[in-house]
Protein backbone atom coordinates (compact mmCIF):
# COMPACT_ATOMS: atom_id res chain seq x y z
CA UNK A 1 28.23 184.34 107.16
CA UNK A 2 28.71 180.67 107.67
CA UNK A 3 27.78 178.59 110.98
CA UNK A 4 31.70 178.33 112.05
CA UNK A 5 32.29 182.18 112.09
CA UNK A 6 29.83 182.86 114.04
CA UNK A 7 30.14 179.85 116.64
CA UNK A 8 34.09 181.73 116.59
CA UNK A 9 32.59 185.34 117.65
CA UNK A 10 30.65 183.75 120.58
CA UNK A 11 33.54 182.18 121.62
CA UNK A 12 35.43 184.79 122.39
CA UNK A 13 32.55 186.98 123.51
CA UNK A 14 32.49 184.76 126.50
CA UNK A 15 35.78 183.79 126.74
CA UNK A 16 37.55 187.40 126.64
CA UNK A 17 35.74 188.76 129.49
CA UNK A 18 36.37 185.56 131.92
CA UNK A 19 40.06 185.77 130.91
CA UNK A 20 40.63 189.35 132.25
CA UNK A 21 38.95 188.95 135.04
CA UNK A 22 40.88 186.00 135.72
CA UNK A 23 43.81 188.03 135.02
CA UNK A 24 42.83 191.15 137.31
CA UNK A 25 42.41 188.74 140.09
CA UNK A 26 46.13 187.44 139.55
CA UNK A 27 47.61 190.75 139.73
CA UNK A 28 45.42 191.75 142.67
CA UNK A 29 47.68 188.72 145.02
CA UNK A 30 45.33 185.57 143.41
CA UNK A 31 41.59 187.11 144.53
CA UNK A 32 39.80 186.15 141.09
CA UNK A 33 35.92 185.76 140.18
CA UNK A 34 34.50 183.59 142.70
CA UNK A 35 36.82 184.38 145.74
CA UNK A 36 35.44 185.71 148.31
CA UNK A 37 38.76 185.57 150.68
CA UNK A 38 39.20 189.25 151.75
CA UNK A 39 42.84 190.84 150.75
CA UNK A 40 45.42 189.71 153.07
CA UNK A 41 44.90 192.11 156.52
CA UNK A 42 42.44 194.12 154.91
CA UNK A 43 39.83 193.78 156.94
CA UNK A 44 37.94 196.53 157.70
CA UNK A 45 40.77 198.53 156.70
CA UNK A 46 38.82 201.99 155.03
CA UNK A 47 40.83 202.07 151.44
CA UNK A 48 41.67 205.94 152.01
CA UNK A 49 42.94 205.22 155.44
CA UNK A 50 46.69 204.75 156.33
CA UNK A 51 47.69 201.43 157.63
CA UNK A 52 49.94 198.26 158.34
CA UNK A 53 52.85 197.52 155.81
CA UNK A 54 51.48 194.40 154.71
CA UNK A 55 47.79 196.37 153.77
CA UNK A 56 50.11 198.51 150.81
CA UNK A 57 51.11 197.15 147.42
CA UNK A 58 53.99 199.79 147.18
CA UNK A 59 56.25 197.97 150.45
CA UNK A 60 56.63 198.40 154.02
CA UNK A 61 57.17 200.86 156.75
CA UNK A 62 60.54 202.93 156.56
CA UNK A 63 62.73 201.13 158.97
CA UNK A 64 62.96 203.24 162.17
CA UNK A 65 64.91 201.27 164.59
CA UNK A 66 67.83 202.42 166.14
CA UNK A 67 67.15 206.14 163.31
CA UNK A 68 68.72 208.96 165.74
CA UNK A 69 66.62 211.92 166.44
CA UNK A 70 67.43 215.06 164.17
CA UNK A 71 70.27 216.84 165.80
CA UNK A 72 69.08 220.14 163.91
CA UNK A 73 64.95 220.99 163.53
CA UNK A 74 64.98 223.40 160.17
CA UNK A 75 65.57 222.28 156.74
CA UNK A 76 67.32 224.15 153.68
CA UNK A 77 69.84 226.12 155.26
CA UNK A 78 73.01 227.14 153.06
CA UNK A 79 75.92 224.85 153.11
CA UNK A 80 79.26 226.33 153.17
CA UNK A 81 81.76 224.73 150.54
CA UNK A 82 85.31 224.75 150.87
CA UNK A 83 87.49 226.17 147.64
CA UNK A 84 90.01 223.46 146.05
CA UNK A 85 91.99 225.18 143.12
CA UNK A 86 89.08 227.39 141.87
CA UNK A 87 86.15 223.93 142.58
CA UNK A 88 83.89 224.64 145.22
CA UNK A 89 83.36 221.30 147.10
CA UNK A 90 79.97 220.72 148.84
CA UNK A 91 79.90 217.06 151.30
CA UNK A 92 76.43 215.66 151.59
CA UNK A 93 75.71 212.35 153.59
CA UNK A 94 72.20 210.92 152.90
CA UNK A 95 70.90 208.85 156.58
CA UNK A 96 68.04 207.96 158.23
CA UNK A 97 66.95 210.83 161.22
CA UNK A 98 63.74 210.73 163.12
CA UNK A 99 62.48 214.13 161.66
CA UNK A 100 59.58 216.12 163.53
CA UNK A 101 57.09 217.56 160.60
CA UNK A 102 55.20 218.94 164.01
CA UNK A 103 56.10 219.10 167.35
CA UNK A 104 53.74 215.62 168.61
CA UNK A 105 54.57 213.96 164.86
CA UNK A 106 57.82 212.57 164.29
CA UNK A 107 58.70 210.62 160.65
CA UNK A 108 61.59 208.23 159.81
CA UNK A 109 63.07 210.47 157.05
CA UNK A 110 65.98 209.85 154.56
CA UNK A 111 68.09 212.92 154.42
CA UNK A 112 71.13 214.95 153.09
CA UNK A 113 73.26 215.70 155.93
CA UNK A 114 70.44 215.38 158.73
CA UNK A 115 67.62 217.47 157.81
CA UNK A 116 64.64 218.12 155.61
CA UNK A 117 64.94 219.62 153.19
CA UNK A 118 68.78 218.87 152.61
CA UNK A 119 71.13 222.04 152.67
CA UNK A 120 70.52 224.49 150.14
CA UNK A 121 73.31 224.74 147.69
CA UNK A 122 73.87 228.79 147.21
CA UNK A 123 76.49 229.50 143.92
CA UNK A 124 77.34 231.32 141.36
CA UNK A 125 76.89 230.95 137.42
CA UNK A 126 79.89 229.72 135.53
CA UNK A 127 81.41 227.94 139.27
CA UNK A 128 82.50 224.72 139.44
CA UNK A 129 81.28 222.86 141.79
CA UNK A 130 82.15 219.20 143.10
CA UNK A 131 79.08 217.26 145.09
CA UNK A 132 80.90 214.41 147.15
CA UNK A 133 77.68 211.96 148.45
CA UNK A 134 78.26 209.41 150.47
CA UNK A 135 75.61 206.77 151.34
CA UNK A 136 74.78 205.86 154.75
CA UNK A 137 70.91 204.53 153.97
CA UNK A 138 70.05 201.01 153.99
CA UNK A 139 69.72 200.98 150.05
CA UNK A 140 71.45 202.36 147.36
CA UNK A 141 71.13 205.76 145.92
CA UNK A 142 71.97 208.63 143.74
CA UNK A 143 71.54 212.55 143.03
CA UNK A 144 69.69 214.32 140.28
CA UNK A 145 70.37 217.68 139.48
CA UNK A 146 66.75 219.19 138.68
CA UNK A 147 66.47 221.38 135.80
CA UNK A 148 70.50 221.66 135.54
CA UNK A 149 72.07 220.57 131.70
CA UNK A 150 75.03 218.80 133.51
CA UNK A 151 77.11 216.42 131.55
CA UNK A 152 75.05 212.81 131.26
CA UNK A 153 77.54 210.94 133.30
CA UNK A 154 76.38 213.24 136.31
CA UNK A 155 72.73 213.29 135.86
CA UNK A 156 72.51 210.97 138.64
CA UNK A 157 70.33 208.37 136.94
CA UNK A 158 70.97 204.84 138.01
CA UNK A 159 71.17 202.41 135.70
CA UNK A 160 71.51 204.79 132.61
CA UNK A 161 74.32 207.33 133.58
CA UNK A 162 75.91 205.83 136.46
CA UNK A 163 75.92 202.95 138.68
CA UNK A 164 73.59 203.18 141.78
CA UNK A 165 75.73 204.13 144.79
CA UNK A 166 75.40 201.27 147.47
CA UNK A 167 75.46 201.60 151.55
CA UNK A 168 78.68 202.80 152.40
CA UNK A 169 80.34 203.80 149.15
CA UNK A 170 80.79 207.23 147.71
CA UNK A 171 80.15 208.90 144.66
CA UNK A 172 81.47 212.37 143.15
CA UNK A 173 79.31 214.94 141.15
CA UNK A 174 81.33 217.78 138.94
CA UNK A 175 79.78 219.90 137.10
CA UNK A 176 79.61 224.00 135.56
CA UNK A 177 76.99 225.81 137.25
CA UNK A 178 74.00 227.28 134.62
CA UNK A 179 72.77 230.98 134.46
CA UNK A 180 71.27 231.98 137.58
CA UNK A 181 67.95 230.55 139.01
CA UNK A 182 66.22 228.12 141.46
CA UNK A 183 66.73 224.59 140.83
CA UNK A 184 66.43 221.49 143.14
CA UNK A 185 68.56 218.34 143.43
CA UNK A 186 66.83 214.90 144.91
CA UNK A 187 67.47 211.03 145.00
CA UNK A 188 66.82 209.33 141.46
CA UNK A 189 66.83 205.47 142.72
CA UNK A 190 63.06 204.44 144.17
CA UNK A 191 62.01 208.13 144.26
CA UNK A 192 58.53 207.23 145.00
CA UNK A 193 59.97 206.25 148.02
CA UNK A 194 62.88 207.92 148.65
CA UNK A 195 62.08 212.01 147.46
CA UNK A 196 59.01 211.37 149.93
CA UNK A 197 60.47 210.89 152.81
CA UNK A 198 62.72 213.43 152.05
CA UNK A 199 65.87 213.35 149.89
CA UNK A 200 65.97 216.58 148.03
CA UNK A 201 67.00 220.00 148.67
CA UNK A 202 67.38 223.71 146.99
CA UNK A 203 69.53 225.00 144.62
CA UNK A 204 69.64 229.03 143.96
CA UNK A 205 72.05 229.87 141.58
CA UNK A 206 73.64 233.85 141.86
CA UNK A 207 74.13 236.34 138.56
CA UNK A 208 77.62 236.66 137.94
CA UNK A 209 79.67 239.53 138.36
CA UNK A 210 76.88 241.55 140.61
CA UNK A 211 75.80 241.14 143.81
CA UNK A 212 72.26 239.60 143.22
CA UNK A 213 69.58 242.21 144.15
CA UNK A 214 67.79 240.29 146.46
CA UNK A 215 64.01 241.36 148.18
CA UNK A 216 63.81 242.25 151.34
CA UNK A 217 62.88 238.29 152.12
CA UNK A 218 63.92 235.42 149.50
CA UNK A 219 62.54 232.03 150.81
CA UNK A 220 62.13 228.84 149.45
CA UNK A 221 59.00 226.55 150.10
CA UNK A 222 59.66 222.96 149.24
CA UNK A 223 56.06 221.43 148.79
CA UNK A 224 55.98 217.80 149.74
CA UNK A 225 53.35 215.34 151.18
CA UNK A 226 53.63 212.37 153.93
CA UNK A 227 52.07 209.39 155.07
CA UNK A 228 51.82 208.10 158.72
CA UNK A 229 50.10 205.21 159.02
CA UNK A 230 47.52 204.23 162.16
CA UNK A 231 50.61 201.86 163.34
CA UNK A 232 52.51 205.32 164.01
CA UNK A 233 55.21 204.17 161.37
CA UNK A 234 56.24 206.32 158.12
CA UNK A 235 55.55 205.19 154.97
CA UNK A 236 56.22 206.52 151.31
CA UNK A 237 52.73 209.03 150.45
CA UNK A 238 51.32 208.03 146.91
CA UNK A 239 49.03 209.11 144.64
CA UNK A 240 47.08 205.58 144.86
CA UNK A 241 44.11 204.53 147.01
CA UNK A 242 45.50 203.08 150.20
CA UNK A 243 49.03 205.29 150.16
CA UNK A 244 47.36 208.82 150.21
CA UNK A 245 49.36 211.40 152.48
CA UNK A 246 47.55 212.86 155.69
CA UNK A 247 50.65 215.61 156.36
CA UNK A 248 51.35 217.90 153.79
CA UNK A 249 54.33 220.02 154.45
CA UNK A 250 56.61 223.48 153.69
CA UNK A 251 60.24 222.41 153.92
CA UNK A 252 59.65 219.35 156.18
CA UNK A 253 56.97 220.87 158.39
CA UNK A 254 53.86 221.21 158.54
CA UNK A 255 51.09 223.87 160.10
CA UNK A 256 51.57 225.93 162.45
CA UNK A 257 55.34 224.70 162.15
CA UNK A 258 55.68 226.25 158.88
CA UNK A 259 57.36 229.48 157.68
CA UNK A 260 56.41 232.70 159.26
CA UNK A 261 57.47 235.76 156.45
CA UNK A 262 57.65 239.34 159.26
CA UNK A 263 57.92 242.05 156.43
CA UNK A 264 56.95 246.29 156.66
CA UNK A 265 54.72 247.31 154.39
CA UNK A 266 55.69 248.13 151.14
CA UNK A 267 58.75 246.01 150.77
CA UNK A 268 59.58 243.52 148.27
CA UNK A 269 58.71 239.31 148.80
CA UNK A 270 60.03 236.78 146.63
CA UNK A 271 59.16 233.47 147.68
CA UNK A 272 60.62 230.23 145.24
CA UNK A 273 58.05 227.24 145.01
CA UNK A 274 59.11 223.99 144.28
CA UNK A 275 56.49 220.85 144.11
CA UNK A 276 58.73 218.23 144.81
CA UNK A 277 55.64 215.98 145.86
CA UNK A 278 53.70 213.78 144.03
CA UNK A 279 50.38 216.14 143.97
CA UNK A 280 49.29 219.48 142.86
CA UNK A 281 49.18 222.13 145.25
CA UNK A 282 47.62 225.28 144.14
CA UNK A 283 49.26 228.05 146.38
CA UNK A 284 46.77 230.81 146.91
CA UNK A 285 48.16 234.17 149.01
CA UNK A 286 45.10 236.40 150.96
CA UNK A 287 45.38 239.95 150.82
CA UNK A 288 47.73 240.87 147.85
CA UNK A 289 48.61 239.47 144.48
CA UNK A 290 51.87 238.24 143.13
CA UNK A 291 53.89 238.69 139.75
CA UNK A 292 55.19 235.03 138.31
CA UNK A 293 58.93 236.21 137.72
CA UNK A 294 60.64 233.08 136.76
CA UNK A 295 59.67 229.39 135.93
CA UNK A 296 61.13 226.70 136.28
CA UNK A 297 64.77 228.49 136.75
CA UNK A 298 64.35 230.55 133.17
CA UNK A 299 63.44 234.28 134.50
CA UNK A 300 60.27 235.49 132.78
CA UNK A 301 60.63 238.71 131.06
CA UNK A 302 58.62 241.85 132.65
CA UNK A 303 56.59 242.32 129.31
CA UNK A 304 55.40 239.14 130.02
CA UNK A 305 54.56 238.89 133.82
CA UNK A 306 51.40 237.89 134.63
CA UNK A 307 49.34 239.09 138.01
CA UNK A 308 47.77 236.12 139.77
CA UNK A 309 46.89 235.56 143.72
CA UNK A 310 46.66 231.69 143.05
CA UNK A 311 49.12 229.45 141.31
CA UNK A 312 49.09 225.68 140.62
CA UNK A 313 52.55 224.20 141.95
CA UNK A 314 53.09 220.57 140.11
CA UNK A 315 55.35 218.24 140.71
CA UNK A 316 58.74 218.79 139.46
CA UNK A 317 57.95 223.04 138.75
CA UNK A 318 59.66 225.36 140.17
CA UNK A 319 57.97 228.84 140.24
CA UNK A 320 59.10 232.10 141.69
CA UNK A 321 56.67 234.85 142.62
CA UNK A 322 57.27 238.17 143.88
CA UNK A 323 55.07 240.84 145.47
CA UNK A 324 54.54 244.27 147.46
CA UNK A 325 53.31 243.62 150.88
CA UNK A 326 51.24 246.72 150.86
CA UNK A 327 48.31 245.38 152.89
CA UNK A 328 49.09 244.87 156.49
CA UNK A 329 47.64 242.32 158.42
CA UNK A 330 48.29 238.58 159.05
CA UNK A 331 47.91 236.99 155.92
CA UNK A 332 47.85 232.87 154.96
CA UNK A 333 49.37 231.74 151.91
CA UNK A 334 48.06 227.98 151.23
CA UNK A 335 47.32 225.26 149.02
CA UNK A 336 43.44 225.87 147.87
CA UNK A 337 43.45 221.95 148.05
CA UNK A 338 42.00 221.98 150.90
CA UNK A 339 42.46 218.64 152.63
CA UNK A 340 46.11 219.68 151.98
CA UNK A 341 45.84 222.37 154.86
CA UNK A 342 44.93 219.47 157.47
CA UNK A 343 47.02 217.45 160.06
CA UNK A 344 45.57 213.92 159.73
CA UNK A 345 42.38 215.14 158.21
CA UNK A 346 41.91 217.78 161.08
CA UNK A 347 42.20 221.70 159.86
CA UNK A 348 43.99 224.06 159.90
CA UNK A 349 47.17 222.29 159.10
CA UNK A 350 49.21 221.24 156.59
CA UNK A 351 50.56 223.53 153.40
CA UNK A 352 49.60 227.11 155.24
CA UNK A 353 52.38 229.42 155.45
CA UNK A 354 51.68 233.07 157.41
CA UNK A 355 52.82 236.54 155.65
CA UNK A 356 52.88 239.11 158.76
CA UNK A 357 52.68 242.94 157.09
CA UNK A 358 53.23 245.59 159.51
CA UNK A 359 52.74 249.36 158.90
């Protein structure tokens, strides 16, 4: 090798490393090699601890001036539609509310029609069924239907299958309902911001032509996650150092606010667990073991069940279990994550749900 190609490899031996480096420190707000200016209001600020707006890369605080206080305190109860020539038609408003995940912890939350989770939608295979939204958040917005083959011009995807819906206009959804199962429908515009701070809500969809032969309980726990910063002030939870949640919840609230199942022994549980976070929770029930019976909305076929008494919930899945409460006692049902089962890193709290059996 000549004297030139080899004054052209050290070159760029020393020049390639100086020019990332350079570059890291551009994308990091101008804090290259050399500078020793701390990040703006970082200061002390532990990495994993929640604070100020201007500490996060991801935005601000969710604007909670003049937000009312939630006129109603549980998420994910059934709306009723009304019937228009054969079309059932469901109204859903997304707003701000102040939203308590516990009774001393209140969160600026962006809802459907005042509560989190939104109202469950409960229909029928083969119905029609006509979503009116209208926007009342500061931004704009949409709806995705989770898991549901609707036509692409109402898959609620802003900019590719509709336009975003701004503050203050409305937008229709109409669509044929799929074969029975649990589904979920959420906000498809800045969802790492809007889905956590809570626009989405359940779907179950009924057999047709039966009455749907339902457990003795049928619940749905919504997992999601939160962030409340030091300044008392909501912000969007992230997996990313700096954004991490420190309230995990069960349809909007979190331990000991969460779900209570009272059941005899003997009878029949199904309970339908959607990750609509952006972390794994693996949901672990004491006492008993469950049967996986559908996933994902597509029922799983009894030859192929599978026993378990732990199940890993990810984002976006939607599992159904079902078991035999034939061990009585108070029994917790949690995420085996365990910082997830802590209110601002103090335990118990968090993702634990309670399954009462009595003889």
């Amino acid at each position: 090798m000549n004297i030139n190609y080899w004054l052209i490899i050290v070159t760029l031996a020393v020049a390639l490393p100086l020019s990332l480096e350079l570059k890291a420190g551009a994308q990091m707000g101008g804090h290259g090699a050399g500078d020793s200016t701390p990040m703006s209001g970082m200061e002390g600020q532990h990495p994993m601890s929640p604070g100020p707006a201007e500490e996060m890369p991801h935005g601000g605080a969710i604007p909670a001036e003049g937000v009312p206080l939630a006129t109603q305190d549980v998420g994910g109860q059934p709306l009723t539609p009304r019937v228009e020539k054969g079309v059932k038609v469901f109204e859903l408003t997304a707003r701000p509310v102040r939203w308590p995940i516990l009774k001393d912890v209140v969160v600026t939350a962006w809802t459907y029609n005042g509560t989190v989770p939104g109202p469950l939608l409960q229909i029928t295979e083969g119905d029609r069924v006509r979503v009116i939204l209208k926007n009342e958040l500061p931004e704009e917005t949409s709806i995705h239907w989770h898991g549901i083959p609707v036509p692409n011009a109402m898959d609620g995807v802003p900019p590719f299958t509709q336009k975003a819906i701004q503050p203050g206009e409305t937008f229709t959804y109409e669509f044929l309902v799929p074969p029975a199962g649990t589904f979920m429908y959420h906000s498809h515009v800045n969802t790492d911001k809007q889905i956590m701070i809570g626009l989405y809500a359940p779907i179950i969809v009924d057999p047709k032509g039966q009455a749907p032969q339902r457990p003795v309980v049928d619940q749905v726990w919504m997992l999601s996650e939160w962030r409340v910063g030091a300044d008392g002030q909501t912000y969007p939870a992230m997996p990313m150092a700096g954004a991490e949640p420190n309230y995990f919840t069960i349809n909007g609230k979190a331990f000991p606010e969460t779900p209570v199942i009272e059941v005899k022994k003997g009878q029949r549980v199904r309970i339908r667990l959607v990750g609509i976070g952006q972390f794994t929770h693996p949901m672990h029930l004491h006492g008993m073991n469950f049967q996986v019976v559908a996933y994902d909305g597509v029922p799983v076929p009894k030859a192929a069940r599978f026993v378990r008494n732990t199940i890993p919930v990810n984002p976006g899945e939607v599992i159904d279990i079902e078991f035999i409460a034939n061990n009585p006692g108070t029994w917790v049902f949690h995420c085996h994550v365990l910082h997830h089962v802590t209110n601002n890193n103090v335990e118990p709290g968090g993702l634990i749900g309670l399954v009462r059996v009595k003889d």
